[in-house]
Protein backbone atom coordinates (compact mmCIF):
# COMPACT_ATOMS: atom_id res chain seq x y z
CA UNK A 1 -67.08 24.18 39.69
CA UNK A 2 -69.46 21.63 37.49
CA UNK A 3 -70.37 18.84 39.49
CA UNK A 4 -71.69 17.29 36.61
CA UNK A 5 -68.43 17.09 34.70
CA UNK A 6 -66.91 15.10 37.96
CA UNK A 7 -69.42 12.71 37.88
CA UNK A 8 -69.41 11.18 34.57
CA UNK A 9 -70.60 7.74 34.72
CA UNK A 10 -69.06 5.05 31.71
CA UNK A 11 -70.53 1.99 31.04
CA UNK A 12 -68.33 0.11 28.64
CA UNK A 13 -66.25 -2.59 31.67
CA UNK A 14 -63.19 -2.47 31.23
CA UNK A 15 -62.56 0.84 29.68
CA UNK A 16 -64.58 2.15 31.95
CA UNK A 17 -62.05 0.95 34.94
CA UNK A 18 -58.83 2.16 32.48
CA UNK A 19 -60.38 5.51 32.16
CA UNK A 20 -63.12 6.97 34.48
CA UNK A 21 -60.86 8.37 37.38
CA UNK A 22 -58.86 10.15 34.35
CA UNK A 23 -62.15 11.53 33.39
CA UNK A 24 -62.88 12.74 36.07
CA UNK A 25 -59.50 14.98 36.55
CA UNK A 26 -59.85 15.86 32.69
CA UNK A 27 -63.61 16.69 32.74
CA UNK A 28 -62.80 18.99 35.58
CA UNK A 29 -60.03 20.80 34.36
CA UNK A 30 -61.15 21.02 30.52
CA UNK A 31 -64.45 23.28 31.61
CA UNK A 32 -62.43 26.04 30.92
CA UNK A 33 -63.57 28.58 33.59
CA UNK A 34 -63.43 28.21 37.53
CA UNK A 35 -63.16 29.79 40.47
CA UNK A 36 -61.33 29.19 44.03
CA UNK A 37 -62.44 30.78 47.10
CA UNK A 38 -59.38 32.90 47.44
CA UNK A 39 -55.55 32.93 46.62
CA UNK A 40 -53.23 30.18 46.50
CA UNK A 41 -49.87 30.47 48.80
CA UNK A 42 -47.51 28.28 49.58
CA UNK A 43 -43.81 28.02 50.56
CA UNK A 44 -40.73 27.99 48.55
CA UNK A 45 -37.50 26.23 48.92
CA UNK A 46 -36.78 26.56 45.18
CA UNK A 47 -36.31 29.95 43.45
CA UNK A 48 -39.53 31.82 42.12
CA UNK A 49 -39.50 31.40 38.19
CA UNK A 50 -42.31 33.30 36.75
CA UNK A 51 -41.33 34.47 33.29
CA UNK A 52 -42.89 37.76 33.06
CA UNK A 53 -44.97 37.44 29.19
CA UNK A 54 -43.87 41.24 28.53
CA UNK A 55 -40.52 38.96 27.91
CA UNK A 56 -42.04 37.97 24.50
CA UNK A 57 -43.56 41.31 23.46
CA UNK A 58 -41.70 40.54 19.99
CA UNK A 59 -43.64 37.86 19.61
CA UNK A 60 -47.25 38.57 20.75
CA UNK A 61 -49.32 41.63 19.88
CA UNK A 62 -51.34 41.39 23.71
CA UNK A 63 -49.60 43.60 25.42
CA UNK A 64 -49.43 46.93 22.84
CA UNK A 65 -53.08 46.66 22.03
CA UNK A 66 -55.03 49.26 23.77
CA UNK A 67 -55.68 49.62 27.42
CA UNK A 68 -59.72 48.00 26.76
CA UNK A 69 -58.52 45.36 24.43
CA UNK A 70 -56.06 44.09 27.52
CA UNK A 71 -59.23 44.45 30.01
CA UNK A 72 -56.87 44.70 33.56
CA UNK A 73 -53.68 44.14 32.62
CA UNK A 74 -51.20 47.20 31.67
CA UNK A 75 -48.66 47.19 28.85
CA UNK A 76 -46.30 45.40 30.94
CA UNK A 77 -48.76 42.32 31.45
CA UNK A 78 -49.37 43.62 35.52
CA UNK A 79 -52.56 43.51 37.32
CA UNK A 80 -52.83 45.90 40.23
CA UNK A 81 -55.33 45.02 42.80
CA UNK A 82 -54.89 47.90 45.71
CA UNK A 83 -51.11 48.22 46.11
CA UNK A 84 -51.04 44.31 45.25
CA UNK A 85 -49.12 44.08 41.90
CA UNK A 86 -49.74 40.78 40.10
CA UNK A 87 -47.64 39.76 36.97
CA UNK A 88 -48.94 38.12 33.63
CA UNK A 89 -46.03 35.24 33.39
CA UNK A 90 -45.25 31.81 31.74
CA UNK A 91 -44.94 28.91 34.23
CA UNK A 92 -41.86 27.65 34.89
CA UNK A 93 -40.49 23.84 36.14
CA UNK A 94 -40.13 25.06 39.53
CA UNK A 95 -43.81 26.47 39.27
CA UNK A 96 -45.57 23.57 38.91
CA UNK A 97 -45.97 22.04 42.16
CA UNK A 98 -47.53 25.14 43.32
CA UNK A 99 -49.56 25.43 40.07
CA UNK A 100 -51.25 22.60 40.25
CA UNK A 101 -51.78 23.18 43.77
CA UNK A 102 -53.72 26.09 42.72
CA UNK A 103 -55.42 24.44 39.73
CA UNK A 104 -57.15 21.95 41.98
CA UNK A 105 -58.31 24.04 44.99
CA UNK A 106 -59.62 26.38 41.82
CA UNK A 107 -61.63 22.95 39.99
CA UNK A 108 -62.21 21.41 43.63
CA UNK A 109 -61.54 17.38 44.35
CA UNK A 110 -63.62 16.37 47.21
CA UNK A 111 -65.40 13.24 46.72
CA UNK A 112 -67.85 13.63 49.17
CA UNK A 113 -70.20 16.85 50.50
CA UNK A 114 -72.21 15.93 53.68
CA UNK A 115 -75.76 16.83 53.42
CA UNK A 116 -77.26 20.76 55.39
CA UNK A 117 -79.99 18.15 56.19
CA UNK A 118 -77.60 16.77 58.56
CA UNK A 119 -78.24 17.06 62.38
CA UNK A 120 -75.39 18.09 64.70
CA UNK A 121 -74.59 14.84 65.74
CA UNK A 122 -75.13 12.87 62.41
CA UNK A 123 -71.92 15.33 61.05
CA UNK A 124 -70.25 14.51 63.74
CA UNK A 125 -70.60 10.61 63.36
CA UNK A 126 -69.55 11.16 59.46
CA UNK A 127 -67.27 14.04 59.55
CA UNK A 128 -64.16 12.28 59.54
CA UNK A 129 -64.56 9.91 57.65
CA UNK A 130 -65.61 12.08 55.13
CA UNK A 131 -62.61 14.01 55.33
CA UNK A 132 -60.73 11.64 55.21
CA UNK A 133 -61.77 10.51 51.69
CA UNK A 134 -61.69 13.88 50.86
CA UNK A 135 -57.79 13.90 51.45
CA UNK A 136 -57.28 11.21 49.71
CA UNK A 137 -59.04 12.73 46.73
CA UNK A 138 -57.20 15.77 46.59
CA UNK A 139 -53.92 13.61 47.05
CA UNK A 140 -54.90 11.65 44.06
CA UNK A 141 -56.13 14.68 41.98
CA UNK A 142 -52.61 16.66 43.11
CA UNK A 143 -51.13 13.81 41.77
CA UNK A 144 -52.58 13.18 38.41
CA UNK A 145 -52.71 16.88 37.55
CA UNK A 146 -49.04 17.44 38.68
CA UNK A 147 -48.02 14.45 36.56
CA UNK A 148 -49.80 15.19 33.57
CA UNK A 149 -49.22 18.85 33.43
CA UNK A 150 -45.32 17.08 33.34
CA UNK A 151 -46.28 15.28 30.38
CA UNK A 152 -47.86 18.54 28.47
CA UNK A 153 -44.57 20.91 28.89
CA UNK A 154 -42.12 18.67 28.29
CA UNK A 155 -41.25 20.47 25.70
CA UNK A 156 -41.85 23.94 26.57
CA UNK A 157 -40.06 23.56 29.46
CA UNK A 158 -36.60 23.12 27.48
CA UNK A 159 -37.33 26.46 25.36
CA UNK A 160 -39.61 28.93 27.42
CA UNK A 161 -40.80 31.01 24.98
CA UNK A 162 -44.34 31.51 23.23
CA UNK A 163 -43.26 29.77 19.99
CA UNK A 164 -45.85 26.84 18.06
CA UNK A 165 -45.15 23.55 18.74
CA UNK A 166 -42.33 22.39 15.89
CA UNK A 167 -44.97 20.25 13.50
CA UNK A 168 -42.87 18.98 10.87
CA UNK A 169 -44.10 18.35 7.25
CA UNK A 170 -44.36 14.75 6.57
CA UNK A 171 -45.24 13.74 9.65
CA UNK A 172 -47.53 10.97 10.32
CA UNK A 173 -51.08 12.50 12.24
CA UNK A 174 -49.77 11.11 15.51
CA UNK A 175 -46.56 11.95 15.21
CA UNK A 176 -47.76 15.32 14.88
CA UNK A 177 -50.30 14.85 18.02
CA UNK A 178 -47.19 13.30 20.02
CA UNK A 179 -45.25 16.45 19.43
CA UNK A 180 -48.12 18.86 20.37
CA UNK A 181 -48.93 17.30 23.73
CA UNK A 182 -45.65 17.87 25.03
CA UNK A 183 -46.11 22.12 24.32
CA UNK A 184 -48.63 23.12 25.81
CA UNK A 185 -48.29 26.89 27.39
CA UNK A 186 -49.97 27.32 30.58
CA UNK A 187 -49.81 31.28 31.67
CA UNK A 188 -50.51 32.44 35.32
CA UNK A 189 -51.46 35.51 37.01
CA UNK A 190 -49.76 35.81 40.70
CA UNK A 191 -47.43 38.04 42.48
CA UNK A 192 -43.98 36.97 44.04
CA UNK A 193 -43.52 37.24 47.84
CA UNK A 194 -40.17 36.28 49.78
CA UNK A 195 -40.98 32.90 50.15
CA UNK A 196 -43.89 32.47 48.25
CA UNK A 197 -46.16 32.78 44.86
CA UNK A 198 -49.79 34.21 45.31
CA UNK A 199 -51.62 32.89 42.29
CA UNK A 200 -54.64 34.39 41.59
CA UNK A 201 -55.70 32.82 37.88
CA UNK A 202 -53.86 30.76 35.19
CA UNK A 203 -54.67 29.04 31.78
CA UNK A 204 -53.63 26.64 29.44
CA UNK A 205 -52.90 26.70 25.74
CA UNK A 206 -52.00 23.94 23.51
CA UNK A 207 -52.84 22.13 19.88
CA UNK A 208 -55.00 19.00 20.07
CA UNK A 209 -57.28 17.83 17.42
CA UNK A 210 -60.42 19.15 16.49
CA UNK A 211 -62.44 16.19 16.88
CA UNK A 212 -64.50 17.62 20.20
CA UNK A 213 -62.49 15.13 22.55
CA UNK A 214 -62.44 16.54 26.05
CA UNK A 215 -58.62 15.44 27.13
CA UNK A 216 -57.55 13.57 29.62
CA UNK A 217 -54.90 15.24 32.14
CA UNK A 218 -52.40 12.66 31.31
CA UNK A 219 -51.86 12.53 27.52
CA UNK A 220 -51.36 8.85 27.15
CA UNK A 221 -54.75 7.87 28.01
CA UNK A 222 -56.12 10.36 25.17
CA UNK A 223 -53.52 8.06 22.96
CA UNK A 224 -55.32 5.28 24.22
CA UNK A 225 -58.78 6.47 23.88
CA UNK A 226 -58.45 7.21 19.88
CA UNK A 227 -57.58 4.34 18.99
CA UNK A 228 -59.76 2.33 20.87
CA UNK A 229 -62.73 5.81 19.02
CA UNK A 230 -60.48 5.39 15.79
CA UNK A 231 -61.94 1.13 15.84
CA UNK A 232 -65.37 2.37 15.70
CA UNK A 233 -64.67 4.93 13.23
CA UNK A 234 -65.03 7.93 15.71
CA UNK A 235 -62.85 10.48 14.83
CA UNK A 236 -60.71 9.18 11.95
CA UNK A 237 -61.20 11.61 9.55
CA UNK A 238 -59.96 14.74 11.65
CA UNK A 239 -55.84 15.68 10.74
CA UNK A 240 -55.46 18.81 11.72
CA UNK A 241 -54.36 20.35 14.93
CA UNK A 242 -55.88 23.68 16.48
CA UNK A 243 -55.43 25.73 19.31
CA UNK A 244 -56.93 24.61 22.08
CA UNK A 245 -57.86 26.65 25.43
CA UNK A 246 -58.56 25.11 28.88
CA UNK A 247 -58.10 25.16 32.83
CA UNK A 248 -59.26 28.78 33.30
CA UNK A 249 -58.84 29.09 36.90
CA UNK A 250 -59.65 32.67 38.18
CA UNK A 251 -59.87 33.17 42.05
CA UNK A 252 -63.35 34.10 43.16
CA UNK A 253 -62.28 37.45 45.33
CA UNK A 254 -60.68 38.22 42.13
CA UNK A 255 -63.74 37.33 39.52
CA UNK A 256 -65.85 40.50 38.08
CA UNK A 257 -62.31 42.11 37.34
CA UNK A 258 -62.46 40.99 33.40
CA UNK A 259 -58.86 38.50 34.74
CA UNK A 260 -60.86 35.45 32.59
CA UNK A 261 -61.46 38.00 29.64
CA UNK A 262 -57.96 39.20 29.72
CA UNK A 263 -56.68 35.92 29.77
CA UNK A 264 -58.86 34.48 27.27
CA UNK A 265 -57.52 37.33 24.57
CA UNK A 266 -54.17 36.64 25.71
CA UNK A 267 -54.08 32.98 24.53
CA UNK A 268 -55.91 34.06 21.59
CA UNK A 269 -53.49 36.57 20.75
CA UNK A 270 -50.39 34.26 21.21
CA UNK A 271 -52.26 31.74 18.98
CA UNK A 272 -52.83 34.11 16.05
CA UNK A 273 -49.37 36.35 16.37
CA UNK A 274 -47.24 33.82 17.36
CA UNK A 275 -48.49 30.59 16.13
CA UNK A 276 -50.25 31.92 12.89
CA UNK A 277 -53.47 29.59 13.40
CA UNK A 278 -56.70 32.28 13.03
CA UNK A 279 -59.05 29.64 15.51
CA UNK A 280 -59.40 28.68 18.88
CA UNK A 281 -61.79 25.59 20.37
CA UNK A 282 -62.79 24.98 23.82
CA UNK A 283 -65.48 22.77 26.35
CA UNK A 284 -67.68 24.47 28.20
CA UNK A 285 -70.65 23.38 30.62
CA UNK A 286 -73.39 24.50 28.57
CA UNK A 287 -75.52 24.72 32.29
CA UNK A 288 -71.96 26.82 33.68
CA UNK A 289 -73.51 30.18 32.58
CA UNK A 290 -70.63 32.37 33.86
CA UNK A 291 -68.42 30.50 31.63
CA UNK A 292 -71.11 30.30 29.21
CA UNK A 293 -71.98 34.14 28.48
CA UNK A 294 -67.86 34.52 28.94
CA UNK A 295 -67.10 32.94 25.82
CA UNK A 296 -69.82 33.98 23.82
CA UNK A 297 -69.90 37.65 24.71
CA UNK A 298 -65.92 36.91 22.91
CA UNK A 299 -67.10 35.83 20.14
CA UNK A 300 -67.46 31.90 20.49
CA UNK A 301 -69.89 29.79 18.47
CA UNK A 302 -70.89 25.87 19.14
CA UNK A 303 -69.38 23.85 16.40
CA UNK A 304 -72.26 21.39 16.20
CA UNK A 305 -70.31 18.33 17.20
CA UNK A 306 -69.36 16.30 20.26
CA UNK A 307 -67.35 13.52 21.15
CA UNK A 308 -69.74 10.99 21.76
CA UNK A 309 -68.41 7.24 22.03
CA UNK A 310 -70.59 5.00 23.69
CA UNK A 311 -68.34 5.15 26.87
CA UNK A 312 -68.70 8.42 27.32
CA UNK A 313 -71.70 9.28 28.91
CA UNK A 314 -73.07 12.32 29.69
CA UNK A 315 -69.89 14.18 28.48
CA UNK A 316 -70.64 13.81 25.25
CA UNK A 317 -73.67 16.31 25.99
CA UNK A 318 -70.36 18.72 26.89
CA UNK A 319 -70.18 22.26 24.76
CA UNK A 320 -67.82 22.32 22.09
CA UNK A 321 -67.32 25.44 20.67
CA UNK A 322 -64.77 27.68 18.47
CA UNK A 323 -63.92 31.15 17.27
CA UNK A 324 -62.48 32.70 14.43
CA UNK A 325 -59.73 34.63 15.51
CA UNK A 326 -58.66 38.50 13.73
CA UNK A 327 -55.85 39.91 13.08
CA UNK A 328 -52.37 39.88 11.82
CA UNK A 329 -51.27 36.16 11.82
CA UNK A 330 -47.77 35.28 12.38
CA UNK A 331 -45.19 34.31 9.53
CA UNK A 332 -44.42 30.76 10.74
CA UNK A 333 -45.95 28.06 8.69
CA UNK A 334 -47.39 25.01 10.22
């Protein structure tokens, strides 16, 4: 996880107050690539919805490439680890609690680390507090990630397929943004038990802007933050939409087994077959270096801009970067 990205500092007042705890979620989550110190279970009282992406083989070209273009997932979108079979799915309403469970024991939330310089009893003395503040971090983070990853499927939710988000001609630009943030596609990797989802990695696709914004967890505050940009003339000029990748999460007694890769080409696939748009953007911690050689070893260049209103502090010094995708693009006109 990149400390750096949860400590952005903002020194414009009163934005600073509407949007810094946002940042902090969205920095965190928008690195791209994680890890989590093992597998995510919890209980179920609802019914286990993991759409299984072999579902949409119609659609996407992924899963009948060959065996090294898919990296560790077969031709029916399964991961075996030992006699452990974990399934390539969409996420599904009754996912999402446990999702974003996952998504921030993957990014982390604690506010506080006490110092190894620490005697015995000086831990002691400032253990619980600590942990308590801790808790109430991850209760807020839980919270803003569960309600904003709401807000970004809206949409997708109603349909559940791999389809681009419906961008009518005509449209004003954000009309056109106000559609896309509701679609976003988040896929996971995990394996169904009785009671119980073991998720081992996930990621997120959707359209945003190419104007090298990081977003915010909850779309309305990136609403908010453009306009305020679009006052000072930051980021006026940019129209289009493009694919968008983010919130790699990939379990660290699972990294090393090319899961990130796979999931990476997956999103890139569904962009190109399905959504016929040939590029994909992303942030990444140019100091992360895991992430770092990740997406350049697939191809990924810096596009020589940031988002860098005055407010924003050091994330402005965030890597934004993009790839040409190739291949056969899909039929369906944006």
């Amino acid at each position: 996880m990149d400390n750096r990205l949860l400590k952005q500092g903002f020194i414009s007042g009163a934005l600073s107050l509407l949007l810094s705890t946002s940042y902090t979620v969205a920095f965190s989550c928008t690195t791209s690539f994680s890890q989590t110190q093992q597998t995510y279970r919890v209980s179920q009282t609802e019914p286990l919805h993991l759409v299984p992406l072999s579902k949409f083989s119609d659609d996407i070209t992924f899963l009948s490439k060959a065996d090294e273009d898919r990296c560790c997932f077969d031709s029916n979108g399964c991961f075996k680890d030992g006699d452990d079979v974990y399934q390539l799915a969409l996420v599904e309403k009754e996912d999402l609690p446990d999702m974003c469970r996952f998504v921030v024991a993957a990014f982390g939330a604690a506010a506080i680390s006490l110092s190894k310089d620490l005697n015995s009893f000086e831990q002691l003395l400032l253990s619980p507090a600590t942990e308590l503040l801790n808790s109430y971090s991850s209760v807020v983070a839980f919270a803003e990630v569960f309600s904003g990853t709401q807000q970004r499927l809206e949409t997708r939710l109603s349909k559940m397929d791999v389809s681009p988000p419906d961008l009518k001609k005509g449209l004003s630009r954000q009309e056109l943004i106000d559609i896309a943030e509701k679609d976003s596609i988040i896929l996971a990797v995990g394996k169904k038990n009785e009671d119980s989802i073991d998720f081992i990695a996930s990621i997120e696709l959707r359209l945003q802007p190419s104007d090298a914004k990081i977003p915010f967890s909850l779309p309305w505050l990136d609403r908010i933050e453009r306009r305020i940009a679009a006052t000072v003339g930051i980021g006026t000029g940019i129209r289009d939409l493009q694919p968008y990748l983010s919130n790699l999460c990939v379990a660290e007694d699972f990294r090393g087994k090319k899961i990130g890769r796979g999931l990476v080409r997956c999103v890139e696939d569904i962009a190109l077959s399905s959504w016929g748009m040939p590029r994909m953007y992303l942030h990444v911690d140019e100091d992360n270096v895991a992430a770092l050689s990740l997406y350049k070893s697939e191809g990924y260049r810096d596009v020589g801009h940031r988002w860098n209103p005055f407010w924003a502090g050091s994330s402005a010094n965030i890597g934004y970067y993009v790839k040409t995708l190739k291949g056969n693009t899909s039929s369906r006109k944006q």
